[in-house]
Protein backbone atom coordinates (compact mmCIF):
# COMPACT_ATOMS: atom_id res chain seq x y z
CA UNK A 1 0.00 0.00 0.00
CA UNK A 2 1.40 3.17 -1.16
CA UNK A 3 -0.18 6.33 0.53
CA UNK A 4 0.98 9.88 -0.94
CA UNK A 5 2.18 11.59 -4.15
CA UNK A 6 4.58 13.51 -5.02
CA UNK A 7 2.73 16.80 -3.05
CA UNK A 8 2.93 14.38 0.30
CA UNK A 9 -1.44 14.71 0.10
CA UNK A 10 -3.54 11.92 0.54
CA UNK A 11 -3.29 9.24 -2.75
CA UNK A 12 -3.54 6.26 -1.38
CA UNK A 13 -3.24 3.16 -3.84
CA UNK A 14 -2.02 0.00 -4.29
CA UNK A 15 0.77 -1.92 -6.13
CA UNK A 16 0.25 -5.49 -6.86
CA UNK A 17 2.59 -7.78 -8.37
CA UNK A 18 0.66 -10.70 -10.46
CA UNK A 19 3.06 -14.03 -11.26
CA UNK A 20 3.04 -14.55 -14.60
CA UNK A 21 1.75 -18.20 -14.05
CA UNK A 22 0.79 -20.93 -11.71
CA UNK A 23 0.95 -24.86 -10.71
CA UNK A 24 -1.47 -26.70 -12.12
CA UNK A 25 -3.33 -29.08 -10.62
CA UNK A 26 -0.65 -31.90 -11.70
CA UNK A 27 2.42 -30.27 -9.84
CA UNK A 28 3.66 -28.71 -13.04
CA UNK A 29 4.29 -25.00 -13.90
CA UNK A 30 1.74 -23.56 -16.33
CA UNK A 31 3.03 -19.80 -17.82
CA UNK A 32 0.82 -17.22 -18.95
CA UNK A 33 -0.02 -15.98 -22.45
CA UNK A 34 1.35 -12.37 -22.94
CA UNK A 35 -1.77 -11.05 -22.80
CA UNK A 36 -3.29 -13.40 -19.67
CA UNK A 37 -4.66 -10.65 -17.51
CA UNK A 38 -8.60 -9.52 -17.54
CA UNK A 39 -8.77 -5.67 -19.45
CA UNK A 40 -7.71 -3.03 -17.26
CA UNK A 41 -11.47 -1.74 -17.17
CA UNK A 42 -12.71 -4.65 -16.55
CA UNK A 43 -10.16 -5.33 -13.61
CA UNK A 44 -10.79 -1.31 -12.06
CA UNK A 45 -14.68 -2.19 -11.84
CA UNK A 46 -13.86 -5.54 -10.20
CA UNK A 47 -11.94 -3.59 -8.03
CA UNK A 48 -14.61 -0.71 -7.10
CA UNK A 49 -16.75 -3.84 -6.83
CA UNK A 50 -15.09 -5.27 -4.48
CA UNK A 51 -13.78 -2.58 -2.25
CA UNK A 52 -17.06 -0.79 -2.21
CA UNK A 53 -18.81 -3.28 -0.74
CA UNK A 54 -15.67 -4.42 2.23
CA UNK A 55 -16.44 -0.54 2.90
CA UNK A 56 -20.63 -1.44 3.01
CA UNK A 57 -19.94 -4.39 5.15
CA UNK A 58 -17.44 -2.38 7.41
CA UNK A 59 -19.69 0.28 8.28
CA UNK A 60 -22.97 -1.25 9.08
CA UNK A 61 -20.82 -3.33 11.49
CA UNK A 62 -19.66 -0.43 13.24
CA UNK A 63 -16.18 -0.09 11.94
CA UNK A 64 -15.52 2.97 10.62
CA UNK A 65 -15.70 5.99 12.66
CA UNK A 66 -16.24 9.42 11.19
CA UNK A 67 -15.24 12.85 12.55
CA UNK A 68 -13.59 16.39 11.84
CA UNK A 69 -15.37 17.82 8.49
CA UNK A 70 -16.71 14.13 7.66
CA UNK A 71 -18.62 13.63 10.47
CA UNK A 72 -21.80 13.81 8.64
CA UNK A 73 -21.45 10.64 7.08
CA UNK A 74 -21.97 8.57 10.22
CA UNK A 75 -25.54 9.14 8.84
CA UNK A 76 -26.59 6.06 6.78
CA UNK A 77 -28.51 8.70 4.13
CA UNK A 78 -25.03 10.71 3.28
CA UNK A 79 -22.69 7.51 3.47
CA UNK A 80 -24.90 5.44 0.90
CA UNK A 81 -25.23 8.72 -1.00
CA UNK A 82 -21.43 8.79 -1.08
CA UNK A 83 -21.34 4.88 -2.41
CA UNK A 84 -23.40 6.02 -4.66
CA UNK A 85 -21.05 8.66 -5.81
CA UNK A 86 -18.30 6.20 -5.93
CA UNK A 87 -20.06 3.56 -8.08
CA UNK A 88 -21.11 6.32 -10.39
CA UNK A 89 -16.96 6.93 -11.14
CA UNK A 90 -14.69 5.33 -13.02
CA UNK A 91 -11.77 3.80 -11.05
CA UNK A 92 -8.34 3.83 -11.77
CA UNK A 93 -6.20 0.54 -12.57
CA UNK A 94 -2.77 0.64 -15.13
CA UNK A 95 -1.13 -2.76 -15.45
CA UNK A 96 2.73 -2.50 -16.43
CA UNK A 97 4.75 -5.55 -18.49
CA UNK A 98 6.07 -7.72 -16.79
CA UNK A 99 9.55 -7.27 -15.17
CA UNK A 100 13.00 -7.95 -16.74
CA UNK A 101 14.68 -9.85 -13.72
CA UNK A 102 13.97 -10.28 -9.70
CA UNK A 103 16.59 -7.16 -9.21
CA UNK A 104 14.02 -5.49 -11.28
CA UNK A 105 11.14 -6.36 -9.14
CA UNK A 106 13.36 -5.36 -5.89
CA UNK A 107 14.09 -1.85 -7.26
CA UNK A 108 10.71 -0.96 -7.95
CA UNK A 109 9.05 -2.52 -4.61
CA UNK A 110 12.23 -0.74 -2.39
CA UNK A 111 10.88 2.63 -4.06
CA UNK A 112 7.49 1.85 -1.73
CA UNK A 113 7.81 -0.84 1.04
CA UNK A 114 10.54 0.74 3.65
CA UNK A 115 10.74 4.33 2.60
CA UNK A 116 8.69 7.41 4.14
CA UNK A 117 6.72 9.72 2.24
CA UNK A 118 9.82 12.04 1.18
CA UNK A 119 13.52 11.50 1.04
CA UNK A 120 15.56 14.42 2.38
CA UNK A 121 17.32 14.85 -0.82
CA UNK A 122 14.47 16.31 -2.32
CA UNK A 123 14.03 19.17 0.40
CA UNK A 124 15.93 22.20 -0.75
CA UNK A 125 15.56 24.72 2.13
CA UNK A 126 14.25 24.63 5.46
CA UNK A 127 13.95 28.80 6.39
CA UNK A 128 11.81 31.33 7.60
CA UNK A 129 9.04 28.92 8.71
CA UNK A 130 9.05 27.59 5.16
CA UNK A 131 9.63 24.43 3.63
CA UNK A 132 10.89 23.82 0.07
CA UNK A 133 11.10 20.22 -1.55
CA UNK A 134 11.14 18.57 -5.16
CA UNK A 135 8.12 17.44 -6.78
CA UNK A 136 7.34 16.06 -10.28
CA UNK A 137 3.77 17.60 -11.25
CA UNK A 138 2.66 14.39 -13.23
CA UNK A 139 -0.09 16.55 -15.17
CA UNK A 140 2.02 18.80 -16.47
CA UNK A 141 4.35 16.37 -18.24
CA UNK A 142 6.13 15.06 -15.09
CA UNK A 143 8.07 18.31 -14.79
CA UNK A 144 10.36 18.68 -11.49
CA UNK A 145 8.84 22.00 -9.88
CA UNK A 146 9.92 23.21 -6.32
CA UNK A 147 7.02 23.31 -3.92
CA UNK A 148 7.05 26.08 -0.90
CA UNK A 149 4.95 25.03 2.12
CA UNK A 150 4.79 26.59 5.59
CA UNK A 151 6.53 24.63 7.84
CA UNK A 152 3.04 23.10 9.71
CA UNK A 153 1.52 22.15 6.75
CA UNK A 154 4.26 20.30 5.60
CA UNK A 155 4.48 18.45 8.59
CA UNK A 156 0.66 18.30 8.51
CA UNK A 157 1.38 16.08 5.06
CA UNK A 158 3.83 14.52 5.88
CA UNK A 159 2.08 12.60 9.23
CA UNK A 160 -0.58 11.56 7.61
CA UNK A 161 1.39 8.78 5.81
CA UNK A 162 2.75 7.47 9.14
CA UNK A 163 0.27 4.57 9.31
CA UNK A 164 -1.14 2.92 12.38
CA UNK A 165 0.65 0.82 14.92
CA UNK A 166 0.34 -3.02 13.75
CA UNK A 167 -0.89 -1.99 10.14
CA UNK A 168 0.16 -4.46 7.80
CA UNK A 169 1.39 -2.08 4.34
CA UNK A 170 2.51 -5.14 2.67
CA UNK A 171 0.53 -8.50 2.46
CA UNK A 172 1.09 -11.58 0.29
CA UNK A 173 -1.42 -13.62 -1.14
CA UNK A 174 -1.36 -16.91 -3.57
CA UNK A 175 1.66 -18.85 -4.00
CA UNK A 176 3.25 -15.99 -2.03
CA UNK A 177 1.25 -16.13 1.05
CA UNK A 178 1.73 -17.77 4.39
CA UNK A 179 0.23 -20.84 3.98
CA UNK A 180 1.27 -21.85 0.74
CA UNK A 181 5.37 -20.68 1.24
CA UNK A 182 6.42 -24.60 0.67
CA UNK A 183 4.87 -24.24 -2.93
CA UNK A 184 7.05 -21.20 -3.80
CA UNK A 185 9.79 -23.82 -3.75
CA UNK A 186 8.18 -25.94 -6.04
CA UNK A 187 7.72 -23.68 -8.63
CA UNK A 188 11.44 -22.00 -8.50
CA UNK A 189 12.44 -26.23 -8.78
CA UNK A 190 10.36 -26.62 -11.70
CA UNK A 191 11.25 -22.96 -13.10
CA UNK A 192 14.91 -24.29 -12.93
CA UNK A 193 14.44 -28.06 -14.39
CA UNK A 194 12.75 -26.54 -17.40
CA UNK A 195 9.24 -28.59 -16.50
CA UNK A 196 6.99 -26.26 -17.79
CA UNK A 197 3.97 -26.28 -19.37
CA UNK A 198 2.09 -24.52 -22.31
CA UNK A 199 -0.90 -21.73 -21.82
CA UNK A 200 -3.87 -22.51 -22.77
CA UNK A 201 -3.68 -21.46 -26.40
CA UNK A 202 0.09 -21.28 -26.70
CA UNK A 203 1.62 -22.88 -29.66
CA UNK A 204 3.88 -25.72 -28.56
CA UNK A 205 7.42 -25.92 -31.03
CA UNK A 206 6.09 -28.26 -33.56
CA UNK A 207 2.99 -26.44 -34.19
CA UNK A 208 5.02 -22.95 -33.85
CA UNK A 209 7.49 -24.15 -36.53
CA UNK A 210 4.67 -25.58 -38.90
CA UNK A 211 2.59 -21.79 -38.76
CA UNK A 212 6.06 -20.10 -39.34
CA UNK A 213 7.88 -21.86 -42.17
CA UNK A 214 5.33 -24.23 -43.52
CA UNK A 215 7.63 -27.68 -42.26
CA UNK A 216 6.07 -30.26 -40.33
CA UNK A 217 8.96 -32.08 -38.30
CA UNK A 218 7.11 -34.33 -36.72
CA UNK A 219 6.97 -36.02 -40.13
CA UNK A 220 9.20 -39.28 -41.40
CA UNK A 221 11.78 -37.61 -43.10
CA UNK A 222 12.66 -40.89 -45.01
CA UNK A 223 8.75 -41.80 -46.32
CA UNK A 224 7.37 -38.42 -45.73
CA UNK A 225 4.14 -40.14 -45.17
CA UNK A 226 4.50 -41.53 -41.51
CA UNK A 227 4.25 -39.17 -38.09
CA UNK A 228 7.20 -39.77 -35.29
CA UNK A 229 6.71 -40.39 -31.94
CA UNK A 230 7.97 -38.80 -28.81
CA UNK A 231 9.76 -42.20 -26.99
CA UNK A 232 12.53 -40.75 -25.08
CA UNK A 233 13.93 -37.13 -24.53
CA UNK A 234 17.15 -36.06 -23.49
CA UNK A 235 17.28 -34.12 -19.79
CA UNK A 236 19.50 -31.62 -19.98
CA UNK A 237 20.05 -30.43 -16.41
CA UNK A 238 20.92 -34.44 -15.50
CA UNK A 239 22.56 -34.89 -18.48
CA UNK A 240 20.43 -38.44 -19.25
CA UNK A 241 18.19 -39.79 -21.61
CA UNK A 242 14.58 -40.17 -19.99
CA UNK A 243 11.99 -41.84 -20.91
């Protein structure tokens, strides 16, 4: 969970990270087409879906509490007017590709997981009562602009991304959660060994090289009438024949 932009206000959003594939059923490793995730709108109303109605659930059971300038939506009328509201919009979801390397997917995630909201290279002065940092105004082209705030409402920004005492920012689910950790092993053996399987859909080599160049090799190059057989194949990470 990722709480501020690049003003320190209140953007609170969340960065997933989907495997690009999963064990099947059989114990094997099963990748994903290129394009195996649902449309992006289809995913951000699944999302409002969902959320929406943990938030439903949440407050007829008592758990929220409202107060300050929101107070007014402890009152069942103005908070269902407000779902209401929120159904009505479209949410935001962007998918990325996937990533180049596990270094890759460590540098992005250490921009989030242990960082605070700002790094103190990007504040330029602290004088006067004033506060002057870096920020890159992502509506105007991502230009780097310098930012003046008075020293309270910086600090005002800046504690509202220290988050509660036992709040859990980063949670793993799937393969990667908890109960399923002796899997992830499984899959980085099978990653490894080469055991992998075809998508759904995904051409295997023979039929790839038939579509491409026209050549069929599971043919009988001597008749050209009869189809070979898989009988054996040669492991290449024990360096035997298997059947």
């Amino acid at each position: 969970m990722h709480t501020w932009g690049q003003n320190l206000v209140d953007h609170p959003h969340l960065h997933c990270i989907v495997p690009g594939g999963g064990l099947s059923t059989g114990g094997n490793w099963i990748h994903a087409r290129a394009d195996f995730f649902i449309p992006v709108k289809v995913l951000a109303r699944k999302f409002r879906g969902k959320f929406l109605a943990f938030l439903r659930t949440t407050y007829e059971s008592g758990g929220l509490k409202f107060g300050g300038t929101i107070a007014q939506l402890q009152e069942p009328r103005t908070f269902n007017s407000l779902l209401h509201q929120l159904y009505a919009a479209e949410w935001v979801v962007f998918c990325k590709k996937s990533f180049k390397s596990p270094d890759s997917v460590l540098e992005y995630l250490g921009r989030y997981t242990h960082r605070v909201a700002i790094s103190n290279s990007r504040i330029k002065s602290i004088a006067h009562r004033k506060v002057s940092f870096e920020w890159k105004d992502r509506r105007d082209g991502n230009k780097t602009k310098i930012m003046t705030l008075d020293a309270l409402e910086f600090l005002r920004r800046f504690l509202l991304h220290i988050l509660p005492g036992r709040f859990m920012k980063i949670r793993h689910y799937g393969l990667l959660g908890n109960r399923n950790r002796a899997k992830v092993k499984t899959c980085q053996l099978l990653l490894k060994s080469g055991r992998l399987l075809a998508a759904p859909g995904q051409s295997n080599t023979q039929e790839l090289i038939l579509k491409l160049f026209g050549v069929d090799i599971a043919k009988c190059p001597c008749c050209g009438q009869g189809k070979m057989t898989l009988k054996r194949r040669f492991d290449y990470n024990a360096r035997r024949m298997v059947e």
